[in-house]
N, C-alpha and C. Protein backbone atom coordinates (compact mmCIF):
# COMPACT_ATOMS: atom_id res chain seq x y z
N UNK A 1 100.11 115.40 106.01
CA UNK A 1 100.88 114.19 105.73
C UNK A 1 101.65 114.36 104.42
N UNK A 2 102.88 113.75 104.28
CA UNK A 2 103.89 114.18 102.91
C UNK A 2 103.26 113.07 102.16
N UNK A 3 104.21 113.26 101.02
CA UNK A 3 104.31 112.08 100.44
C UNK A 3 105.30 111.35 100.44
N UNK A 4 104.74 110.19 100.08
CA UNK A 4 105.80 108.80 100.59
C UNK A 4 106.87 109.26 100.14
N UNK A 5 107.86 108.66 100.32
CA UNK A 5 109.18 109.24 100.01
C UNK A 5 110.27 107.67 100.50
N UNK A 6 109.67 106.76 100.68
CA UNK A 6 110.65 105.64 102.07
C UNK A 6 111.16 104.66 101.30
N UNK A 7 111.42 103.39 101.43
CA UNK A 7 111.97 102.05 100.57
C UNK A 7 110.60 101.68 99.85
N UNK A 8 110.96 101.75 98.51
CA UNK A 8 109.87 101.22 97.40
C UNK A 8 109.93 99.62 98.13
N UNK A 9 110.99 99.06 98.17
CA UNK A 9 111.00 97.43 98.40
C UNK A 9 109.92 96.89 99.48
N UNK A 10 110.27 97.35 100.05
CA UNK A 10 109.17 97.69 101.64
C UNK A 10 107.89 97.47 101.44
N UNK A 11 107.53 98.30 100.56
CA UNK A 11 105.72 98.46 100.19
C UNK A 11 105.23 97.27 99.08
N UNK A 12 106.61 97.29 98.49
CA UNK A 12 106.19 96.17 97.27
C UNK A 12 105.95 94.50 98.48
N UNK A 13 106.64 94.14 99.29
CA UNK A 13 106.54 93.57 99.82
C UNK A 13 105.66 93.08 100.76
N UNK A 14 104.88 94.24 101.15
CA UNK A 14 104.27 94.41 101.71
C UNK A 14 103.07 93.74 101.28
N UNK A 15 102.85 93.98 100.22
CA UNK A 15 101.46 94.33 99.15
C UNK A 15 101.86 92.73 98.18
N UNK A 16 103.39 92.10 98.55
CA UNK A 16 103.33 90.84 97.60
C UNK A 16 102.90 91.29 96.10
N UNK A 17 103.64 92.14 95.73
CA UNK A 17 103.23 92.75 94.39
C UNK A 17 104.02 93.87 93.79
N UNK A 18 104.93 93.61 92.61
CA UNK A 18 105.98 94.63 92.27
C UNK A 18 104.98 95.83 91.96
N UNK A 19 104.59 97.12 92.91
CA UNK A 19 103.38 97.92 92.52
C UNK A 19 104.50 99.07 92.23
N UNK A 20 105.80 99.31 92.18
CA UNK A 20 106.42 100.58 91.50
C UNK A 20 107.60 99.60 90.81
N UNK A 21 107.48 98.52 89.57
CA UNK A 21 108.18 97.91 88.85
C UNK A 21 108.60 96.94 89.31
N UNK A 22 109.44 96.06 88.09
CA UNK A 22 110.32 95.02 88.73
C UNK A 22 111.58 95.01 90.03
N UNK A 23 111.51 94.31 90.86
CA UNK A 23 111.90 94.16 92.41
C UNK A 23 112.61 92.91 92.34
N UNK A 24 114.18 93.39 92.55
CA UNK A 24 114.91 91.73 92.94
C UNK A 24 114.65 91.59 94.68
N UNK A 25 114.04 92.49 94.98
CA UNK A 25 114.17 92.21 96.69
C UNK A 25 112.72 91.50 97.06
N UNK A 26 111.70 91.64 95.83
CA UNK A 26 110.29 90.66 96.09
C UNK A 26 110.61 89.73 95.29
N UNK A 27 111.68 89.45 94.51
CA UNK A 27 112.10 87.97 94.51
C UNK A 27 113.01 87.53 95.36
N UNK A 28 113.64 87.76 95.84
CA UNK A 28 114.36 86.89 96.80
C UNK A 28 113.33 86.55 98.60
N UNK A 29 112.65 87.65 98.48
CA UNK A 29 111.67 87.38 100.12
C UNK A 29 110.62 87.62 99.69
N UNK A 30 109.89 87.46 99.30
CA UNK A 30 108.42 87.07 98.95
C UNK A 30 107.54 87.19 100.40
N UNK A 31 107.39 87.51 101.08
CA UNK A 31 106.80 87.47 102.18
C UNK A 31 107.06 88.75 102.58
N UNK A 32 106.11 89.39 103.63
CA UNK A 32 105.90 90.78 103.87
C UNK A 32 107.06 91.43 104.87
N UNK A 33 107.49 92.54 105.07
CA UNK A 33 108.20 93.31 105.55
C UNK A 33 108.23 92.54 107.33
N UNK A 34 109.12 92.40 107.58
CA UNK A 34 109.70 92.73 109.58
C UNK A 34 110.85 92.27 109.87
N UNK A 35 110.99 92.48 111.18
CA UNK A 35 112.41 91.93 111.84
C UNK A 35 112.27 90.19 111.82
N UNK A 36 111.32 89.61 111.76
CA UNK A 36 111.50 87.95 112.49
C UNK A 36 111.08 87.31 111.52
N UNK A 37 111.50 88.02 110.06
CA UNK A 37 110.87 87.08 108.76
C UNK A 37 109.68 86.69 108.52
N UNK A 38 108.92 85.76 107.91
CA UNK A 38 107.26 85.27 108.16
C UNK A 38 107.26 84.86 108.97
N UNK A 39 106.68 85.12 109.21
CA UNK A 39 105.63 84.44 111.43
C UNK A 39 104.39 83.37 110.79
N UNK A 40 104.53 82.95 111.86
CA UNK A 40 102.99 82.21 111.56
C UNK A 40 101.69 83.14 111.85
N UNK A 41 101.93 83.56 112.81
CA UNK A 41 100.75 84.88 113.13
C UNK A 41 100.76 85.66 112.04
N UNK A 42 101.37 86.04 111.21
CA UNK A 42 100.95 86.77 110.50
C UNK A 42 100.56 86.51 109.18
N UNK A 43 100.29 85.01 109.25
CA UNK A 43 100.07 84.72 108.05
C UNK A 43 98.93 84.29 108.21
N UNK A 44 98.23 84.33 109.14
CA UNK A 44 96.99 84.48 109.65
C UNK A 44 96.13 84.71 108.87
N UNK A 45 94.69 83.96 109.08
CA UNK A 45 93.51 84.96 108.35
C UNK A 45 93.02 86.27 108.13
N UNK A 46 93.21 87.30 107.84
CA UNK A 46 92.73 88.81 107.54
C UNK A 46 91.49 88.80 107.86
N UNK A 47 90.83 89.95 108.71
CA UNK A 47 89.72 90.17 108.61
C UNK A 47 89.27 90.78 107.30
N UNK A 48 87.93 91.01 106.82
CA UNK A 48 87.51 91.87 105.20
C UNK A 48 87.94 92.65 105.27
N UNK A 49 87.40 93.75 106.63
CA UNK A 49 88.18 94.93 106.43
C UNK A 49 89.51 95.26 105.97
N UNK A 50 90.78 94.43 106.89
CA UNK A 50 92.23 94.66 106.79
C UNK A 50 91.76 94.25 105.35
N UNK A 51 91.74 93.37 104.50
CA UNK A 51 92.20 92.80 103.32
C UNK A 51 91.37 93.99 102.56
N UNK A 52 90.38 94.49 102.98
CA UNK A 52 90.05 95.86 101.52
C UNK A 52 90.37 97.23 102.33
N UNK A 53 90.97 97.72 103.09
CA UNK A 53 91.99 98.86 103.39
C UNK A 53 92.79 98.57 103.20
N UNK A 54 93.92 96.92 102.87
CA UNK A 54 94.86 96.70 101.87
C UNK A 54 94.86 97.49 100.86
N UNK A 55 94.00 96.74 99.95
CA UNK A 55 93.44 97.31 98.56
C UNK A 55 94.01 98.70 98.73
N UNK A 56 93.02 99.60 99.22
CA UNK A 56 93.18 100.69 99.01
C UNK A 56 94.10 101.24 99.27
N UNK A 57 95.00 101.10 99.97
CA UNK A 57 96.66 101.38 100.53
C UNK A 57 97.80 100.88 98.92
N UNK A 58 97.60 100.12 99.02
CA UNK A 58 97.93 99.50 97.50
C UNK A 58 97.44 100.60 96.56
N UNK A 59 96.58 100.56 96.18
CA UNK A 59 96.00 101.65 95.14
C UNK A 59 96.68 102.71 94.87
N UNK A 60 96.49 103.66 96.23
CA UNK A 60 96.93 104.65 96.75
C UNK A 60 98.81 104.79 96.76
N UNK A 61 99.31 103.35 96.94
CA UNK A 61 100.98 103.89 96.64
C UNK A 61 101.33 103.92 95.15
N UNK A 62 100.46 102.63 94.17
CA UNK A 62 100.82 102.79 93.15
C UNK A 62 100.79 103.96 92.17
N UNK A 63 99.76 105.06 92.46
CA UNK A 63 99.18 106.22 91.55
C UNK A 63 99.62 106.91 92.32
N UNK A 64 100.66 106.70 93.85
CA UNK A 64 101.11 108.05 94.26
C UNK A 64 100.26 108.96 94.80
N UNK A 65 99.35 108.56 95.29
CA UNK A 65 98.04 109.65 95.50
C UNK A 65 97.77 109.31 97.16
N UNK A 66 97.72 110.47 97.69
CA UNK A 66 97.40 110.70 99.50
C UNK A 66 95.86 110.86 99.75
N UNK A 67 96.05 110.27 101.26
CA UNK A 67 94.35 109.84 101.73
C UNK A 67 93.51 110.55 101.12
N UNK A 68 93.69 112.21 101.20
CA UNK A 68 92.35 113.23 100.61
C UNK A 68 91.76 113.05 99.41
N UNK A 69 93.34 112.94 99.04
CA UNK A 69 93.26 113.26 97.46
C UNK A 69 92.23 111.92 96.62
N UNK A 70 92.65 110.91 97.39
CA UNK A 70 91.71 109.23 97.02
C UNK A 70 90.43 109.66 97.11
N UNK A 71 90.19 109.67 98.75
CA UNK A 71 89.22 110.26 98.81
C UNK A 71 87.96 111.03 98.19
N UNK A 72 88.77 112.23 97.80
CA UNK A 72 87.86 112.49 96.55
C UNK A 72 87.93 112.30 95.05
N UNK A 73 88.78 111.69 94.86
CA UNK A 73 88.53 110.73 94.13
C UNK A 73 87.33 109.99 93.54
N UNK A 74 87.35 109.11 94.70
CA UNK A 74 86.45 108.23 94.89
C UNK A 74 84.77 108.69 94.79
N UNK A 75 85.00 110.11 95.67
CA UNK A 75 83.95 110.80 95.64
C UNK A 75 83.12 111.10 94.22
N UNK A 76 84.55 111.52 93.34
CA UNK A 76 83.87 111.93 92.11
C UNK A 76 83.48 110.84 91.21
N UNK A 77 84.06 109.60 91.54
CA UNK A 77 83.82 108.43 90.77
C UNK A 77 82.75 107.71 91.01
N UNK A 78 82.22 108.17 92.33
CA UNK A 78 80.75 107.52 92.49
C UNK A 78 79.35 108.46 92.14
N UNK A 79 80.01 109.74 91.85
CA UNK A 79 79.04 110.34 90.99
C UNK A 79 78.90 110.27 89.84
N UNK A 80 79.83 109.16 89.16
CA UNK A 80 79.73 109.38 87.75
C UNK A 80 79.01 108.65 86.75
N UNK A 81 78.38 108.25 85.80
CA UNK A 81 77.46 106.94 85.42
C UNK A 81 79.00 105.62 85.34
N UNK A 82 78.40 104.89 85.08
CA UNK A 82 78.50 103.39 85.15
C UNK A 82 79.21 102.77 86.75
N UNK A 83 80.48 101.53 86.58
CA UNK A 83 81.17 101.58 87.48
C UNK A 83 81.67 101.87 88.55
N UNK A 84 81.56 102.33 89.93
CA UNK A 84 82.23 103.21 90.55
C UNK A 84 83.81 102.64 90.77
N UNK A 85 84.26 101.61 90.83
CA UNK A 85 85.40 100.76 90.94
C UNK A 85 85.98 101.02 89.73
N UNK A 86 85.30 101.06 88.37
CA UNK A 86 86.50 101.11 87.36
C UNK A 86 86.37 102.93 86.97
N UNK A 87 85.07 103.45 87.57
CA UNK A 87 85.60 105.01 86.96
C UNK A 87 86.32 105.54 88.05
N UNK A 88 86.62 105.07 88.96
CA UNK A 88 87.78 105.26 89.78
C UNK A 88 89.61 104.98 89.67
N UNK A 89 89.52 103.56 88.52
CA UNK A 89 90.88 103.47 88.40
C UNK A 89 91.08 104.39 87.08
N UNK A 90 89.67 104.81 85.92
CA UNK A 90 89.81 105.72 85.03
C UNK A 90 90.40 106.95 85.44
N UNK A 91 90.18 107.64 86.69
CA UNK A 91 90.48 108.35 87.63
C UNK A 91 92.12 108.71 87.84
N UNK A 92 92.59 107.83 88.05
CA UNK A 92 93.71 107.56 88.62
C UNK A 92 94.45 107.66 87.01
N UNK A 93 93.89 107.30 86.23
CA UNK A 93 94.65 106.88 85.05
C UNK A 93 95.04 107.95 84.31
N UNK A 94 93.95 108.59 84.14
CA UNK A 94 93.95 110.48 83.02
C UNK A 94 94.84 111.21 84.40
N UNK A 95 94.99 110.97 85.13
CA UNK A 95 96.14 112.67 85.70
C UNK A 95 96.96 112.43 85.06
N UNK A 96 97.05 113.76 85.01
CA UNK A 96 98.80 113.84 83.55
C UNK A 96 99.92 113.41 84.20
N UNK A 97 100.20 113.27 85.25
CA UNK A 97 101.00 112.30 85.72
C UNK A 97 101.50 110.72 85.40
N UNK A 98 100.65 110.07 85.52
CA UNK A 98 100.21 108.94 85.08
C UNK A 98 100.46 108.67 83.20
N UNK A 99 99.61 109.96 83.20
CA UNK A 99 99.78 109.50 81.72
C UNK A 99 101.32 110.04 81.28
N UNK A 100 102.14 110.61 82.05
CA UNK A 100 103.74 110.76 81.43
C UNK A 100 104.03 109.50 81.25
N UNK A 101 103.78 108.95 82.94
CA UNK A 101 104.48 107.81 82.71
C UNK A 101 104.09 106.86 81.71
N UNK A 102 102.62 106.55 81.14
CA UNK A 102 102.72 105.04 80.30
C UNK A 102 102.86 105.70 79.37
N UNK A 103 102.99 107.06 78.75
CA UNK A 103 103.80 107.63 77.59
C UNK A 103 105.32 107.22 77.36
N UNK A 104 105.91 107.02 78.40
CA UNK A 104 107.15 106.66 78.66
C UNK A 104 108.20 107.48 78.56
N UNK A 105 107.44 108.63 79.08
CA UNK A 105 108.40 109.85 79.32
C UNK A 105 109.35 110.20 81.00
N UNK A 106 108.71 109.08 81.20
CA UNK A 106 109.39 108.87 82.66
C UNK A 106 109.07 107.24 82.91
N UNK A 107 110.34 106.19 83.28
CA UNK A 107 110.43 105.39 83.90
C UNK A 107 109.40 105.00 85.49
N UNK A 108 108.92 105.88 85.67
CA UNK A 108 108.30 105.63 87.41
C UNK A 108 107.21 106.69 87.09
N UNK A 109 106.48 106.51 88.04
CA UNK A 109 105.50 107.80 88.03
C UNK A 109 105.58 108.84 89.25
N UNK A 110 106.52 108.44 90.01
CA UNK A 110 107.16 109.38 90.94
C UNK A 110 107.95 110.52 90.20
N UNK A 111 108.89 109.53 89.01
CA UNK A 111 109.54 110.91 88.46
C UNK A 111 109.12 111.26 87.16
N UNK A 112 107.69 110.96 87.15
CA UNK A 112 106.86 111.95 86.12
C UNK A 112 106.03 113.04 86.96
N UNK A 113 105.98 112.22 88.20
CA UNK A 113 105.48 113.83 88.86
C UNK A 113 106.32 114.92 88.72
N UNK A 114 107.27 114.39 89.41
CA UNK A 114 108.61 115.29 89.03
C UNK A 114 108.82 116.68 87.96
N UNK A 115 108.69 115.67 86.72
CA UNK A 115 108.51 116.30 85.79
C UNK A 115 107.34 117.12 85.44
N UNK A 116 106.35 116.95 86.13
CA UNK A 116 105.41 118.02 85.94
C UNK A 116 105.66 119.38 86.61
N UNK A 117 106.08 118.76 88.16
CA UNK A 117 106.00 119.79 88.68
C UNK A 117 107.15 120.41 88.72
N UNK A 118 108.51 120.37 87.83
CA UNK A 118 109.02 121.22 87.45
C UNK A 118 109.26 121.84 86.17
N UNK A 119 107.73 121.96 86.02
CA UNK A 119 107.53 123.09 84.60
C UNK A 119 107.67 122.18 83.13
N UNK A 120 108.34 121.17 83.07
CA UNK A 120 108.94 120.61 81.87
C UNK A 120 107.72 120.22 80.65
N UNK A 121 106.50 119.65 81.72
CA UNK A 121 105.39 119.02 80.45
C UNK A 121 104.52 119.91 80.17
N UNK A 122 103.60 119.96 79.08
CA UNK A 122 102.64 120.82 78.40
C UNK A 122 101.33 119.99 78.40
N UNK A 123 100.33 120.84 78.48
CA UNK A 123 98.91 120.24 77.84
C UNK A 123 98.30 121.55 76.73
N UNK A 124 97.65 120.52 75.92
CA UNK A 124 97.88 121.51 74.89
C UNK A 124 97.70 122.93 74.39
N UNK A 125 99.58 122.53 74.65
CA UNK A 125 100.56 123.86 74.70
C UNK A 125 100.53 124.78 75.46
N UNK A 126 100.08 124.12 76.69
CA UNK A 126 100.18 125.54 77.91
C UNK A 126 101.11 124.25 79.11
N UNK A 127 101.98 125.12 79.67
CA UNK A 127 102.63 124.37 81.03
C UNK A 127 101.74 124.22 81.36
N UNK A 128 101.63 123.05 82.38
CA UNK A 128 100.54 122.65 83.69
C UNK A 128 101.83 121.57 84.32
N UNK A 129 101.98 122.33 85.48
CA UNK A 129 102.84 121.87 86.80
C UNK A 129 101.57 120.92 88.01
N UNK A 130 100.59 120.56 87.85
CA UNK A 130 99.85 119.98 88.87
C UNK A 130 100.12 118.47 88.12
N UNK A 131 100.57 117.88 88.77
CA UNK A 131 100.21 116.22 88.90
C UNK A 131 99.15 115.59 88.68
N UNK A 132 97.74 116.12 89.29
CA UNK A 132 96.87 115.54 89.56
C UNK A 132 95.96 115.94 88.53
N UNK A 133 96.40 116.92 87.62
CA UNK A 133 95.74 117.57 86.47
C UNK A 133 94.69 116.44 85.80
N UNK A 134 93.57 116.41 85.27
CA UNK A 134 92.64 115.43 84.87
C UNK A 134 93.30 115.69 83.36
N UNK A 135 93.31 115.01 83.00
CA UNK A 135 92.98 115.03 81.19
C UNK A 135 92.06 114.80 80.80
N UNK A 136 91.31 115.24 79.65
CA UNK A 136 90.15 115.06 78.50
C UNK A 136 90.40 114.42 77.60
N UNK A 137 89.21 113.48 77.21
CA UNK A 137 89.99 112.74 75.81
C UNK A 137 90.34 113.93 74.38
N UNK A 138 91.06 113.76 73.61
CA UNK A 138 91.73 114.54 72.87
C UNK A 138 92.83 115.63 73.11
N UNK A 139 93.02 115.92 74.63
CA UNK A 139 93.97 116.59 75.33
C UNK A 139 95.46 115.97 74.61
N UNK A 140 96.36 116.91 74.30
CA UNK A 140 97.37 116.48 73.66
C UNK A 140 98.78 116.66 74.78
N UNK A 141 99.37 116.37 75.35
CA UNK A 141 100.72 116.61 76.16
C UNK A 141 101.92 116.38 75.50
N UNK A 142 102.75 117.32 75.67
CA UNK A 142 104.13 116.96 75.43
C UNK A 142 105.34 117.47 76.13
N UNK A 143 106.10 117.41 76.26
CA UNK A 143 107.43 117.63 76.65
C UNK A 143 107.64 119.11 75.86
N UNK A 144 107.76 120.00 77.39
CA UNK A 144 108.27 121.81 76.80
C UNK A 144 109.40 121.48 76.21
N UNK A 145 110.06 122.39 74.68
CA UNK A 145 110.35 122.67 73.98
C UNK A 145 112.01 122.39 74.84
N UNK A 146 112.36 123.44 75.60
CA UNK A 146 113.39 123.41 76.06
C UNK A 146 114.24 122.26 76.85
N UNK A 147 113.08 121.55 77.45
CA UNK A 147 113.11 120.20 78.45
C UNK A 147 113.42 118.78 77.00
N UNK A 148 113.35 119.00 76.30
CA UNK A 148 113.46 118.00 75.33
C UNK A 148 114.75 117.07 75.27
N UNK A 149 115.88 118.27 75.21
CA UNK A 149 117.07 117.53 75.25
C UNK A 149 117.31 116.55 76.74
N UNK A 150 116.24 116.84 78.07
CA UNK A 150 116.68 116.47 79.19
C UNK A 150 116.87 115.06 79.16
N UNK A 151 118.69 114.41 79.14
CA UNK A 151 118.54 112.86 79.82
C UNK A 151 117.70 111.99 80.03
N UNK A 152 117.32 112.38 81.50
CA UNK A 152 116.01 111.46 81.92
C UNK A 152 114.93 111.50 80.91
N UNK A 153 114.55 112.26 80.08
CA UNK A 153 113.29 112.25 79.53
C UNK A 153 114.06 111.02 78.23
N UNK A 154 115.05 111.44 77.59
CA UNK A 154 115.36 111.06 76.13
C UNK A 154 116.05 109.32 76.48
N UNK A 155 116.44 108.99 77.53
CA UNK A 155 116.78 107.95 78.06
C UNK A 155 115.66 107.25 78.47
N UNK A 156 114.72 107.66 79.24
CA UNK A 156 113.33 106.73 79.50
C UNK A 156 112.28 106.58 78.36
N UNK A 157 112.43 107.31 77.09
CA UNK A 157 111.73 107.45 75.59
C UNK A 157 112.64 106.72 75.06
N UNK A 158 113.57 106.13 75.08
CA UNK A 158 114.69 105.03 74.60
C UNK A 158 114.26 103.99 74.60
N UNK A 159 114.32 103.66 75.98
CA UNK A 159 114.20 102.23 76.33
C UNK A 159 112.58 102.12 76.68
N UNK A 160 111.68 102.89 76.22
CA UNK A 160 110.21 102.50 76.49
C UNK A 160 109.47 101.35 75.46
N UNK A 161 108.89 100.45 75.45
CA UNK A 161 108.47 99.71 74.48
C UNK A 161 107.13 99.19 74.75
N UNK A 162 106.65 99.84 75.72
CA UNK A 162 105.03 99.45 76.14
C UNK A 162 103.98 100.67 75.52
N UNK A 163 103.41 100.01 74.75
CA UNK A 163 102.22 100.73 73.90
C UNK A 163 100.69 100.48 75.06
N UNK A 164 100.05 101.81 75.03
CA UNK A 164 98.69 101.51 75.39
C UNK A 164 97.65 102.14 74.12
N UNK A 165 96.62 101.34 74.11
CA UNK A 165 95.55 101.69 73.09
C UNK A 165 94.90 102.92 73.63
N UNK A 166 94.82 103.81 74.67
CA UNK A 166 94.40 104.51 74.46
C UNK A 166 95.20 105.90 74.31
N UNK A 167 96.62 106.00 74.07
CA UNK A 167 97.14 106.67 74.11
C UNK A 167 98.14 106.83 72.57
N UNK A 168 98.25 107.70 72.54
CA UNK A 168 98.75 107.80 71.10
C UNK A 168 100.19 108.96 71.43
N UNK A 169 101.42 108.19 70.51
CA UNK A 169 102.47 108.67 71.09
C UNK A 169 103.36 109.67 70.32
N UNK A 170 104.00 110.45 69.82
CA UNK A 170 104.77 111.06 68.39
C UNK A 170 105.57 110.67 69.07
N UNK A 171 107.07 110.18 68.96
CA UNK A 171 108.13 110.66 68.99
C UNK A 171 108.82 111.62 68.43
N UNK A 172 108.66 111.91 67.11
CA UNK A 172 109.40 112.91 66.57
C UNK A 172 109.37 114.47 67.34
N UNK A 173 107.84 114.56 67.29
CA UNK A 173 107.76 116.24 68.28
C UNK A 173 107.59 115.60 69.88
N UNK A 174 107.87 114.49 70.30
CA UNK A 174 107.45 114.59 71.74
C UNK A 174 106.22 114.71 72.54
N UNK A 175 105.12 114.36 71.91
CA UNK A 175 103.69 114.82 71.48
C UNK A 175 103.00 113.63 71.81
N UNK A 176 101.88 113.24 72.79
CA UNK A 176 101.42 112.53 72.92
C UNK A 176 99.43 113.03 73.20
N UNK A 177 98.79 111.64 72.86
CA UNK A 177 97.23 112.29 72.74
C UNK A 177 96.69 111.63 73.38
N UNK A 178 95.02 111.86 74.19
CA UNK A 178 94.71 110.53 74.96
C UNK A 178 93.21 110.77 73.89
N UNK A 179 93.37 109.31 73.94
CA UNK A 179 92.43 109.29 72.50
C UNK A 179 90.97 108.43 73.35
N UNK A 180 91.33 108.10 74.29
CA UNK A 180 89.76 107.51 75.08
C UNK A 180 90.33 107.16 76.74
N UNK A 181 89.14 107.01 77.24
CA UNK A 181 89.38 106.48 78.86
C UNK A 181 89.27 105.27 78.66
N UNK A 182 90.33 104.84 79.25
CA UNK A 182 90.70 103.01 78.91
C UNK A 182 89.86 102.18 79.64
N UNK A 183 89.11 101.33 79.42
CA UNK A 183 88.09 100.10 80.23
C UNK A 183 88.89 99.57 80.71
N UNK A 184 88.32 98.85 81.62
CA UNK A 184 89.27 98.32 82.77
C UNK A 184 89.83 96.98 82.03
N UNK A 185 89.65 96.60 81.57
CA UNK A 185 90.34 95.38 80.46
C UNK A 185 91.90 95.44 80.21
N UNK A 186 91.98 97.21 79.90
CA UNK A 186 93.24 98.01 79.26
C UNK A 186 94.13 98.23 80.44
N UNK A 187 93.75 98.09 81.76
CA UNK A 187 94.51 98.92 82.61
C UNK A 187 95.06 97.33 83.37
N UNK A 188 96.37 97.78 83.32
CA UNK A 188 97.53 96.45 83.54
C UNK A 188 97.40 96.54 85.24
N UNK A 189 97.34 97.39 85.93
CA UNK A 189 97.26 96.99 87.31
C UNK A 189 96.41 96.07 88.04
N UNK A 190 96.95 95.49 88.90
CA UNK A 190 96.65 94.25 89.82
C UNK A 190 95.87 94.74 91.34
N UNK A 191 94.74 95.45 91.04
CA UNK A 191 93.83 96.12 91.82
C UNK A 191 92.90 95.65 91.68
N UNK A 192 92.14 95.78 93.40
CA UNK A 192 91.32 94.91 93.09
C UNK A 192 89.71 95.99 93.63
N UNK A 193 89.44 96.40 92.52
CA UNK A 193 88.58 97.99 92.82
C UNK A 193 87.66 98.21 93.57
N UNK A 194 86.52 96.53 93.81
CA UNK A 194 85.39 96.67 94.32
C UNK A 194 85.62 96.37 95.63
N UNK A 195 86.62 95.62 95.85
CA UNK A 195 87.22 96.37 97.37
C UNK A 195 87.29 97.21 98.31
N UNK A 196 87.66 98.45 97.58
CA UNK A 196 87.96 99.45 97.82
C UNK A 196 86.27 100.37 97.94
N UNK A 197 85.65 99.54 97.23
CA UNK A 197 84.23 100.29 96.77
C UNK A 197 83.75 99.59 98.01
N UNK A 198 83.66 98.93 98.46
CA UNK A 198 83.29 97.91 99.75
C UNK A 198 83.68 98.61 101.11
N UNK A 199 85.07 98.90 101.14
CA UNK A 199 85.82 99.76 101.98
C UNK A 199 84.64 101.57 102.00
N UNK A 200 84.68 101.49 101.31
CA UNK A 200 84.23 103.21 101.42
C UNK A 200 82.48 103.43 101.39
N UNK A 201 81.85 102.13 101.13
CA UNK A 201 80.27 101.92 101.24
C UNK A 201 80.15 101.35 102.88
N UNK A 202 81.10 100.92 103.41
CA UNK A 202 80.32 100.82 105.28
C UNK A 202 80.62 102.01 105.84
């Protein structure tokens, strides 16, 4: 199976939830994706199931991440002490992917994958092209030397103005640190985890 690749509007709609940014098309229709507008049938009661394989479909478009890959995920997050619901969105949070983006080295986290996987970002100071790369706390990333001047990077480090506490940012060298795994307090997404933990315990 690829990766998504189709109308962001679509999914946001879907899900009633701007889950890849602000959406003038989930303000103007607020109601989920089809040909015959809201139905009454479909506004129907959800069984648990549908409403927590929601969840996880949701989850899964926002971090960009495919069935397996959740999957084990999940796997490793229920081996881990505390939480399994929040060391799962911790999960999702440290791939260096992720962390381009709330670095704000990329606008989307589609095109911070991007940017990984064409050579551009560092962990400290070695390329790493995998997306899904875990980070360690104190792991330092930055933008390769040469990739610095790139547009997209110096244009989305422009207009970025969202700080997270667990991340620590240079601008001057392009240099960013992850200084702890953020509690779920810290993490701005509209997920709803034990759901998903519900989903994968029947």
């Amino acid at each position: 199976m690829a990766r998504y690749t189709g109308p962001k509007s679509k999914i946001a709609r879907r899900f009633r939830d701007p889950i890849f940014g602000p959406d003038k098309a989930l303000d103007r229709r607020s109601y989920g994706p089809g040909q015959h507008g809201p139905s009454k049938r479909r506004g129907g009661k959800q069984s648990e199931y549908s409403i927590q394989l929601g969840e996880k479909q949701k989850a899964k478009y926002t971090y960009g991440i495919l069935e397996r890959q959740f999957s084990n995920l999940f796997e490793k997050a229920s081996r881990m002490k505390g939480i399994t619901g929040e060391n799962l969105l911790q999960l999702c949070e440290t791939r260096l992917d992720n962390t381009i983006y709330r670095m704000g080295v990329s606008p989307t986290r589609r095109g911070a994958r991007q940017l990984v996987s064409h050579k551009h970002i560092t962990v400290n100071g070695e390329v790493v092209n995998i997306p899904s790369y875990t980070l360690k706390i104190g792991d330092v990333v930055g933008v390769r030397e040469k990739s610095k001047s790139l547009e997209a990077i110096t244009s989305s480090l422009a207009s970025n103005n969202k700080k997270y506490d667990w991340l620590d940012w240079n601008s001057s060298d392009m240099t960013g640190k992850l200084l702890s795994v953020p509690s779920r307090d810290m993490i701005p997404e509209n997920i709803k985890e034990q759901l998903i933990v519900e989903l994968y315990s029947k």
